[in-house]
PDB file of N, CA and C in Angstrom:
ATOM      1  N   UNK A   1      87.106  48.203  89.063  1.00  0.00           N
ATOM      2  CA  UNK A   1      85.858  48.747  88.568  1.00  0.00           C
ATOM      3  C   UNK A   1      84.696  48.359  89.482  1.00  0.00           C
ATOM      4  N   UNK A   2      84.702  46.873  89.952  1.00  0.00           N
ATOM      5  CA  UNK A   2      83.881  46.211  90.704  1.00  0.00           C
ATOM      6  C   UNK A   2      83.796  47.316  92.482  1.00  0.00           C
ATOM      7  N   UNK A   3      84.938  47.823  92.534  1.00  0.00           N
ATOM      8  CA  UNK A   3      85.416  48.252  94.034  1.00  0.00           C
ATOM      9  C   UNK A   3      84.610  49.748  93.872  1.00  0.00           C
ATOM     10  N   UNK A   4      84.925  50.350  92.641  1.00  0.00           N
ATOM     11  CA  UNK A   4      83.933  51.691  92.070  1.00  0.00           C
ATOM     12  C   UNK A   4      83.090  52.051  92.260  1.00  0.00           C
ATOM     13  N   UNK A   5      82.224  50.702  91.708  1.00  0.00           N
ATOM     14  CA  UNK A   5      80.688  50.681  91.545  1.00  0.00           C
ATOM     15  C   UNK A   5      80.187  50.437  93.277  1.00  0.00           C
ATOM     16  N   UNK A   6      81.017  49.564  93.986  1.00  0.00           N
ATOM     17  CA  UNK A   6      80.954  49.136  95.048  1.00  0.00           C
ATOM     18  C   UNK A   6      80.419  50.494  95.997  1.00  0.00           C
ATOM     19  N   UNK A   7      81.802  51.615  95.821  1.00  0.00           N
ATOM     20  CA  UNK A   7      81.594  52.916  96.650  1.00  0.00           C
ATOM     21  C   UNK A   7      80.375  54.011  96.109  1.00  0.00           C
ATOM     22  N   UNK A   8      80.457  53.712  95.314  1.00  0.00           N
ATOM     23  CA  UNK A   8      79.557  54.527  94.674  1.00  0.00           C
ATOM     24  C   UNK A   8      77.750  54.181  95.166  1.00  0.00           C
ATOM     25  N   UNK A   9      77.665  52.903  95.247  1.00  0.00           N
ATOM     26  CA  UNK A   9      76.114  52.453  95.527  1.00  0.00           C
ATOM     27  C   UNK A   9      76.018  52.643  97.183  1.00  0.00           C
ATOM     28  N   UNK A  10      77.113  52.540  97.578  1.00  0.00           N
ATOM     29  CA  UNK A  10      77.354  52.960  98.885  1.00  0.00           C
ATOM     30  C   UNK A  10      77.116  54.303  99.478  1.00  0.00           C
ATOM     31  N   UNK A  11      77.462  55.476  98.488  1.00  0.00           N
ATOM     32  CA  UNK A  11      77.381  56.895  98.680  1.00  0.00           C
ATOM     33  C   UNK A  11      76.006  57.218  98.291  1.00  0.00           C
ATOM     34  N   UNK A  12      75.197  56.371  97.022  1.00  0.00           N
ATOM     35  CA  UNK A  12      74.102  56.808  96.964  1.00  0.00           C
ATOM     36  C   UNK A  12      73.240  56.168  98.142  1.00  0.00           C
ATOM     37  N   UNK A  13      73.583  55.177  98.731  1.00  0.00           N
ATOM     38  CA  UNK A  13      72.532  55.139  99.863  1.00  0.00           C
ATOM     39  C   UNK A  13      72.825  55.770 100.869  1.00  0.00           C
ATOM     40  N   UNK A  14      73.866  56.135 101.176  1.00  0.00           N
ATOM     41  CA  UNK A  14      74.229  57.449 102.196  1.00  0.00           C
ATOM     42  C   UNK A  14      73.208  58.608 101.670  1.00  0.00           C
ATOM     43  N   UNK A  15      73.321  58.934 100.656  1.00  0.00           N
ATOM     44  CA  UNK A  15      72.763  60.332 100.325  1.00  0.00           C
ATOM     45  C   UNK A  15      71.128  60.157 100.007  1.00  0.00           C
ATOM     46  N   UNK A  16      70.315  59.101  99.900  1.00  0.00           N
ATOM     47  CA  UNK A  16      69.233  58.798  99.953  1.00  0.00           C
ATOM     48  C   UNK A  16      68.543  58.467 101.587  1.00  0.00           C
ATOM     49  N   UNK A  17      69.666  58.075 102.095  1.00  0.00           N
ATOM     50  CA  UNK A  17      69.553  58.484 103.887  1.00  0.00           C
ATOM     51  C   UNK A  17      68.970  59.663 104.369  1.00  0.00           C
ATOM     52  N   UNK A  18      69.920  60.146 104.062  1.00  0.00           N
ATOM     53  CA  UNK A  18      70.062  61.726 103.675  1.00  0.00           C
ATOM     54  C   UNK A  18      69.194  62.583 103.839  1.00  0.00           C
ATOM     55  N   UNK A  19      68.579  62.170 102.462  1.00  0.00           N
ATOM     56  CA  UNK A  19      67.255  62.888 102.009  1.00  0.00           C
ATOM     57  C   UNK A  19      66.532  62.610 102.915  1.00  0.00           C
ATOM     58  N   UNK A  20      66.494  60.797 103.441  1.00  0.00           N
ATOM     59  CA  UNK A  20      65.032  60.578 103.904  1.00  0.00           C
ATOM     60  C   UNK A  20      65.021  61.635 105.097  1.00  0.00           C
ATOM     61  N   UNK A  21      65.929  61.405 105.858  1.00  0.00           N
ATOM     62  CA  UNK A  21      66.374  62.203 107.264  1.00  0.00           C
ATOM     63  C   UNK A  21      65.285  63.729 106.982  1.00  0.00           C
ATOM     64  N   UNK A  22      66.307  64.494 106.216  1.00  0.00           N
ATOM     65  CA  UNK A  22      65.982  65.518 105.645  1.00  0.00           C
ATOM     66  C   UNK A  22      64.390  65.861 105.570  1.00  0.00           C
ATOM     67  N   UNK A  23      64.099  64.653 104.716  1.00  0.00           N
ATOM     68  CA  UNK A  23      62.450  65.051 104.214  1.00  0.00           C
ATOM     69  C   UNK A  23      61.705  65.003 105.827  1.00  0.00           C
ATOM     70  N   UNK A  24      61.844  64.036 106.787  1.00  0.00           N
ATOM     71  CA  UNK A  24      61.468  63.802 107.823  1.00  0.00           C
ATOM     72  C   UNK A  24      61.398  65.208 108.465  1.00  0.00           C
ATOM     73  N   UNK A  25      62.716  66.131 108.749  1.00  0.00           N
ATOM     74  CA  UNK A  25      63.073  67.087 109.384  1.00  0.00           C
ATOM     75  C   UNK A  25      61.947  67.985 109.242  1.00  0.00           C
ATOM     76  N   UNK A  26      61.945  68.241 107.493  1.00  0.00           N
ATOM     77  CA  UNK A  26      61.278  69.457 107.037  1.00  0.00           C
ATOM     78  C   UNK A  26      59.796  68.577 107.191  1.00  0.00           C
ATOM     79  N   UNK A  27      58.780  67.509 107.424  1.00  0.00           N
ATOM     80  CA  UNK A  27      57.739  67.342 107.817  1.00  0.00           C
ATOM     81  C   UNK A  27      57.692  68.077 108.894  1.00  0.00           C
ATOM     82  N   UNK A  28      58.143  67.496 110.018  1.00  0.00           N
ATOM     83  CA  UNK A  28      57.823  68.115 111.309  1.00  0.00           C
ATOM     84  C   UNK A  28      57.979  69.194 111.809  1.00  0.00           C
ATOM     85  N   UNK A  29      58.975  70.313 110.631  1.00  0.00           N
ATOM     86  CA  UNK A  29      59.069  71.720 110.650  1.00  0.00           C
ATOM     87  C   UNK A  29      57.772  72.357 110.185  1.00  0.00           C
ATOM     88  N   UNK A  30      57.390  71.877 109.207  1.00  0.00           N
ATOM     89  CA  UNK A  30      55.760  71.956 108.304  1.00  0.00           C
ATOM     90  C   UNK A  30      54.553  71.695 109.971  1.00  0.00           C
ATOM     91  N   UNK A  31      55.039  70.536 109.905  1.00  0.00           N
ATOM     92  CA  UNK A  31      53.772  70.076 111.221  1.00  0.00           C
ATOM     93  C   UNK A  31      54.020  71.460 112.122  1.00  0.00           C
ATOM     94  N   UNK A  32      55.369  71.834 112.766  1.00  0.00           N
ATOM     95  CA  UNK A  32      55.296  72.995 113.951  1.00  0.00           C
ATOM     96  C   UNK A  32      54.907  74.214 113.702  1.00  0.00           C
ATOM     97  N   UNK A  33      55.410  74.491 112.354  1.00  0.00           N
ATOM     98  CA  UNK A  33      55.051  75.551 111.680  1.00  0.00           C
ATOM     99  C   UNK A  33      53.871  76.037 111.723  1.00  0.00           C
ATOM    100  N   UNK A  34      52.689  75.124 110.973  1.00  0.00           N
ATOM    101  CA  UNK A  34      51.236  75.143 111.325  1.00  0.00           C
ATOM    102  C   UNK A  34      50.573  75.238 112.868  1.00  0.00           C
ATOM    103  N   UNK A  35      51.413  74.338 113.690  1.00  0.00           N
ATOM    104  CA  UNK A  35      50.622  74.107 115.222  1.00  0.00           C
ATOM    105  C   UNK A  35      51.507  75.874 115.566  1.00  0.00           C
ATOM    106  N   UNK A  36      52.350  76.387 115.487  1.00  0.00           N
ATOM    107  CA  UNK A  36      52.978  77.771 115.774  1.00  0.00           C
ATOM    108  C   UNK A  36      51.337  78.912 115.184  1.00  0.00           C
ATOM    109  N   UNK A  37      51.686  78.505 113.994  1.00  0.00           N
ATOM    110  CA  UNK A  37      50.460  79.310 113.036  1.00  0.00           C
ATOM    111  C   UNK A  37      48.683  79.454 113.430  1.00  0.00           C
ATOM    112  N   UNK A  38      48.104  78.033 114.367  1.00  0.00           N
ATOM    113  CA  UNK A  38      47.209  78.469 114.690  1.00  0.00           C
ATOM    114  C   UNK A  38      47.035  78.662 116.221  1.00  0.00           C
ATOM    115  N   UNK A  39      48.605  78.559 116.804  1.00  0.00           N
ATOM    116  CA  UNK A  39      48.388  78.968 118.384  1.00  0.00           C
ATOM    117  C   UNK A  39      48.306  80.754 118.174  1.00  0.00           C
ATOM    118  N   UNK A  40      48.914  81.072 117.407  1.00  0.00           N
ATOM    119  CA  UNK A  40      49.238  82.544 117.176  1.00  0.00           C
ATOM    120  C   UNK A  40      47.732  83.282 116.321  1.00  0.00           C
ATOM    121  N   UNK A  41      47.051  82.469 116.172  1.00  0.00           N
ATOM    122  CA  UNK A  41      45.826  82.786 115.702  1.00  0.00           C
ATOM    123  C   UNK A  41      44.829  82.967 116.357  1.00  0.00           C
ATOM    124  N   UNK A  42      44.565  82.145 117.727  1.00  0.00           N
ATOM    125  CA  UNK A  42      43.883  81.792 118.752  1.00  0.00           C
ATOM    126  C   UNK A  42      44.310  83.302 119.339  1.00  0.00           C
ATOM    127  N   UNK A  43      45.797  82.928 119.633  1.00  0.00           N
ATOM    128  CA  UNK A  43      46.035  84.852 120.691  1.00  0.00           C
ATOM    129  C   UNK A  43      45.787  85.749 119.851  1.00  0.00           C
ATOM    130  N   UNK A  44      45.785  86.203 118.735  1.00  0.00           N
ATOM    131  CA  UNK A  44      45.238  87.229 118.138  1.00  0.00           C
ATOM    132  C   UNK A  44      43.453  87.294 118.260  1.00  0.00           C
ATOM    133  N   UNK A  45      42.609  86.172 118.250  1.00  0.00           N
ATOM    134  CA  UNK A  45      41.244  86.545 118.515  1.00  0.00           C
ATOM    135  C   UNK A  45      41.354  86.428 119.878  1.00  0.00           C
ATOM    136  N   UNK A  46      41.845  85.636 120.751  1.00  0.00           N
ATOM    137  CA  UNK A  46      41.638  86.310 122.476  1.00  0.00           C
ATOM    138  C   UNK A  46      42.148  87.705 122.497  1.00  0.00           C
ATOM    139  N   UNK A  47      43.054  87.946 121.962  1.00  0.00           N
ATOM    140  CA  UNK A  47      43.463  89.849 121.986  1.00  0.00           C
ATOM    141  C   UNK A  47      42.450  90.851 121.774  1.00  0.00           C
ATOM    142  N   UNK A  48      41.924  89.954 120.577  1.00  0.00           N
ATOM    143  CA  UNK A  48      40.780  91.006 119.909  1.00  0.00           C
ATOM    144  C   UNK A  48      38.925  90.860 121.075  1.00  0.00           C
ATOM    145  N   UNK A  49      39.221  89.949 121.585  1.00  0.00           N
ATOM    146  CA  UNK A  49      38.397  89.558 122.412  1.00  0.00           C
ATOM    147  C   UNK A  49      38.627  90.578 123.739  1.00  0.00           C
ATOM    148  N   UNK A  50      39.597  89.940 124.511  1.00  0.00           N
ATOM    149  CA  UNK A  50      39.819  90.839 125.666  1.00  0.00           C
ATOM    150  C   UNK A  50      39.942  92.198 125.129  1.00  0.00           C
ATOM    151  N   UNK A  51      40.235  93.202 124.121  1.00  0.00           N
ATOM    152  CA  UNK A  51      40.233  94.481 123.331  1.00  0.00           C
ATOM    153  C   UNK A  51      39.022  94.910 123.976  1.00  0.00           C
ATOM    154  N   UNK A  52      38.122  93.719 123.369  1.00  0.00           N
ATOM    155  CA  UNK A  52      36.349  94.417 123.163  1.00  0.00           C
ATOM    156  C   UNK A  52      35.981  94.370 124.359  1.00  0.00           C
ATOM    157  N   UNK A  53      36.088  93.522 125.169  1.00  0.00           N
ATOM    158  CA  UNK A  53      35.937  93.577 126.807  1.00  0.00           C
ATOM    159  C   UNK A  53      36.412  94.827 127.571  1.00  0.00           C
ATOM    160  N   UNK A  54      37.373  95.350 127.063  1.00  0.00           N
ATOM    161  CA  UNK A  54      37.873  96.139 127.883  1.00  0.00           C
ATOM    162  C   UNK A  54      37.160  97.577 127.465  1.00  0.00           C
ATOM    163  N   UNK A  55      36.871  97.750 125.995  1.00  0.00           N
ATOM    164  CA  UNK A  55      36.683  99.182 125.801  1.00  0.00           C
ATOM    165  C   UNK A  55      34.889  99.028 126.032  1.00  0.00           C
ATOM    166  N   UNK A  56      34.360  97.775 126.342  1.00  0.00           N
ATOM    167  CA  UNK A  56      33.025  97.726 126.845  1.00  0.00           C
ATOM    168  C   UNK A  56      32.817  98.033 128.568  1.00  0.00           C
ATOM    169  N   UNK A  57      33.888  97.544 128.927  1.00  0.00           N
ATOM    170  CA  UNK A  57      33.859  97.720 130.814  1.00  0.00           C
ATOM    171  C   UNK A  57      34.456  99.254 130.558  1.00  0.00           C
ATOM    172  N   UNK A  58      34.781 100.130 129.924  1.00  0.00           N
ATOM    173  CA  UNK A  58      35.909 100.868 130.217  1.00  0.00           C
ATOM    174  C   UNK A  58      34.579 101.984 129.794  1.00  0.00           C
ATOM    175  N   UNK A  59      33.619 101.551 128.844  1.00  0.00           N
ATOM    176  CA  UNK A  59      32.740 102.900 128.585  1.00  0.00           C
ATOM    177  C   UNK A  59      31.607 102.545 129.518  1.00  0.00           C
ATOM    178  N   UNK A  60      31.313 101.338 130.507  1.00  0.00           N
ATOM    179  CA  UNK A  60      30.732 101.401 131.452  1.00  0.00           C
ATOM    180  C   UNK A  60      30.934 101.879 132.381  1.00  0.00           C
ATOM    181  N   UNK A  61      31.940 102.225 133.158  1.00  0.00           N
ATOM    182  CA  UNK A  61      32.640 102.468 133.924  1.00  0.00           C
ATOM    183  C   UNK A  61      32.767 104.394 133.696  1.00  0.00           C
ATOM    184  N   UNK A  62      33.266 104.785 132.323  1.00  0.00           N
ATOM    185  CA  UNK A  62      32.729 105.968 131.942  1.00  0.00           C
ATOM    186  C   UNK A  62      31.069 106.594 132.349  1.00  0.00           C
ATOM    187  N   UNK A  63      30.113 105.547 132.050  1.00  0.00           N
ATOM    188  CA  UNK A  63      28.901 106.027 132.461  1.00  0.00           C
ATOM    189  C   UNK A  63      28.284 105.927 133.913  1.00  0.00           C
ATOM    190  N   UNK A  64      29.617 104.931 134.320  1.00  0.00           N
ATOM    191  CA  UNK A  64      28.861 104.610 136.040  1.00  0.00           C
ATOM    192  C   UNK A  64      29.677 106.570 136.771  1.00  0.00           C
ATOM    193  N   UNK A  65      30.530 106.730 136.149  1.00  0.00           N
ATOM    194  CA  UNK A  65      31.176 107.646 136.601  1.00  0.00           C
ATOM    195  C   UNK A  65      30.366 109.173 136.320  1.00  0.00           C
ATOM    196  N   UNK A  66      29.870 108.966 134.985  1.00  0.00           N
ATOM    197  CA  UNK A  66      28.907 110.236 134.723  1.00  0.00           C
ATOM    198  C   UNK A  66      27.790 110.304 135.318  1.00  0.00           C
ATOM    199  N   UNK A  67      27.215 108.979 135.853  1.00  0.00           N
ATOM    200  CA  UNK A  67      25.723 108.926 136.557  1.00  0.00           C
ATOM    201  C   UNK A  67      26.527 109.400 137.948  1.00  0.00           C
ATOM    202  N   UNK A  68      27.367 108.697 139.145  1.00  0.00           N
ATOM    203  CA  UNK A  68      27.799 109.545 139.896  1.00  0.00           C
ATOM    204  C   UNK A  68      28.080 111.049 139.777  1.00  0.00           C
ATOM    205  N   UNK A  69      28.782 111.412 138.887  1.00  0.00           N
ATOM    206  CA  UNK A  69      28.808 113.206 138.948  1.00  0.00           C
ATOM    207  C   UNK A  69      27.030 114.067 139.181  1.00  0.00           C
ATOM    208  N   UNK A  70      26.336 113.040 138.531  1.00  0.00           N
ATOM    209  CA  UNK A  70      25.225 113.494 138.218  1.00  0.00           C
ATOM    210  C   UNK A  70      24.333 113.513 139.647  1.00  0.00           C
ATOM    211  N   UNK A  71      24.787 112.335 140.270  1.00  0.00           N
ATOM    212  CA  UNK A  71      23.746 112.263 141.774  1.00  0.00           C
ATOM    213  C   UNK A  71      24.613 113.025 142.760  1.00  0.00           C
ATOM    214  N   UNK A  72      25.906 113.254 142.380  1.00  0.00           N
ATOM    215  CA  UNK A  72      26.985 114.235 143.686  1.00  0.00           C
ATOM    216  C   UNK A  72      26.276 115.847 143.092  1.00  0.00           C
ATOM    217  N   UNK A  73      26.062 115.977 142.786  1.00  0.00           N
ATOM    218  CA  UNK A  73      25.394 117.432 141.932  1.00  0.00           C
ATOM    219  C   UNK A  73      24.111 117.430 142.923  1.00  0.00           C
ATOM    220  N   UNK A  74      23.185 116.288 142.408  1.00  0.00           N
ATOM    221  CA  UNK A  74      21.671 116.447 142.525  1.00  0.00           C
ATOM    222  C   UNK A  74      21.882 116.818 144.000  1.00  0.00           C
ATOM    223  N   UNK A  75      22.931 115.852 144.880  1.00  0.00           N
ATOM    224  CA  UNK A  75      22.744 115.601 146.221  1.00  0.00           C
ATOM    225  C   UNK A  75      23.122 117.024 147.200  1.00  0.00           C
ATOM    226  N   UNK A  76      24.336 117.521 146.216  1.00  0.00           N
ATOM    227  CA  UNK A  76      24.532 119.103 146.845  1.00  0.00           C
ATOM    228  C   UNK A  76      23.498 119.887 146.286  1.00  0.00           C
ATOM    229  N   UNK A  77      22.727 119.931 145.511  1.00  0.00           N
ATOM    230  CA  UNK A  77      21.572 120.856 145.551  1.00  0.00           C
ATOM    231  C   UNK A  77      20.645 120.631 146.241  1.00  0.00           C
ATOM    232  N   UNK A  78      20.626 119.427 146.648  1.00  0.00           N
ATOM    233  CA  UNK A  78      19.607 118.794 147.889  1.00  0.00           C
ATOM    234  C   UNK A  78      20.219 119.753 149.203  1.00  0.00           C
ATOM    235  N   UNK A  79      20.766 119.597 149.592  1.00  0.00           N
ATOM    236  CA  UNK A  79      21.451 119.925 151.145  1.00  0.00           C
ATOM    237  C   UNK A  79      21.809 121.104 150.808  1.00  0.00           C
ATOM    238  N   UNK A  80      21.851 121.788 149.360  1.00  0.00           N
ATOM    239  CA  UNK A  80      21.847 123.591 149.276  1.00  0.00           C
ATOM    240  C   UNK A  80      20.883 123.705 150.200  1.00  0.00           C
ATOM    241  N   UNK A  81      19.573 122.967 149.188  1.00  0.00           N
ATOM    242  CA  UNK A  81      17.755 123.334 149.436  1.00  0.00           C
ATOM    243  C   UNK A  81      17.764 123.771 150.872  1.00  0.00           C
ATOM    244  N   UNK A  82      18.050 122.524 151.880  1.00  0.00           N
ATOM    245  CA  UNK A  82      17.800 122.103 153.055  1.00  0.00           C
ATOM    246  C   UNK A  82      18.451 123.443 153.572  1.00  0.00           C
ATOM    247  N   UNK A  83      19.390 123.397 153.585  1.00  0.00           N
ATOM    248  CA  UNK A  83      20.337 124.420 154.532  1.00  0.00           C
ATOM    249  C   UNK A  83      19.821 125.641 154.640  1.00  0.00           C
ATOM    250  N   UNK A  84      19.032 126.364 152.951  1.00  0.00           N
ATOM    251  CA  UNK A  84      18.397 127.746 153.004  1.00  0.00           C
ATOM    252  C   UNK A  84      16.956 127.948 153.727  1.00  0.00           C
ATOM    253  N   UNK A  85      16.130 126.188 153.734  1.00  0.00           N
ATOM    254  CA  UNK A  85      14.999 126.065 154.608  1.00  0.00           C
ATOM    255  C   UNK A  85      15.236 126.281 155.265  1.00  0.00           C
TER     256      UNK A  85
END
């Protein structure tokens, strides 16, 4: 009976090992989890960041392009002018 009790207090500190192990594991899954959670948060506002950068250079770039059409125009009606003087 003595040999029983013996294995038995034995298995529960195995299995309270166990746990501790365990509980340890799932902390530092919790801890990565979170440090995963706000690296992935950071690239979603740099995304949304570089987004706005781009469709801001991209409608500048639209208007640097419409002011050129506009002076390649002016400039051939210039040198029409000239040519009929």
């Amino acid at each position: 009976m003595k040999r029983k009790l013996k294995i038995m207090n034995h298995q529960i500190d195995q299995l309270k090992e166990e746990i501790q192990g365990k509980e340890q594991e799932l902390v530092r899954a919790q801890s990565e989890h979170e440090k995963l959670k706000k690296e992935a948060i950071k690239k979603e506002e740099a995304y949304a960041s570089q987004q706005s950068e781009f469709e801001r250079l991209n409608k500048q770039l639209s208007e640097a392009n419409d002011e050129r059409k506009k002076q390649m125009k002016q400039l051939q009606q210039v040198t029409k002018n000239l040519k009929t003087n």
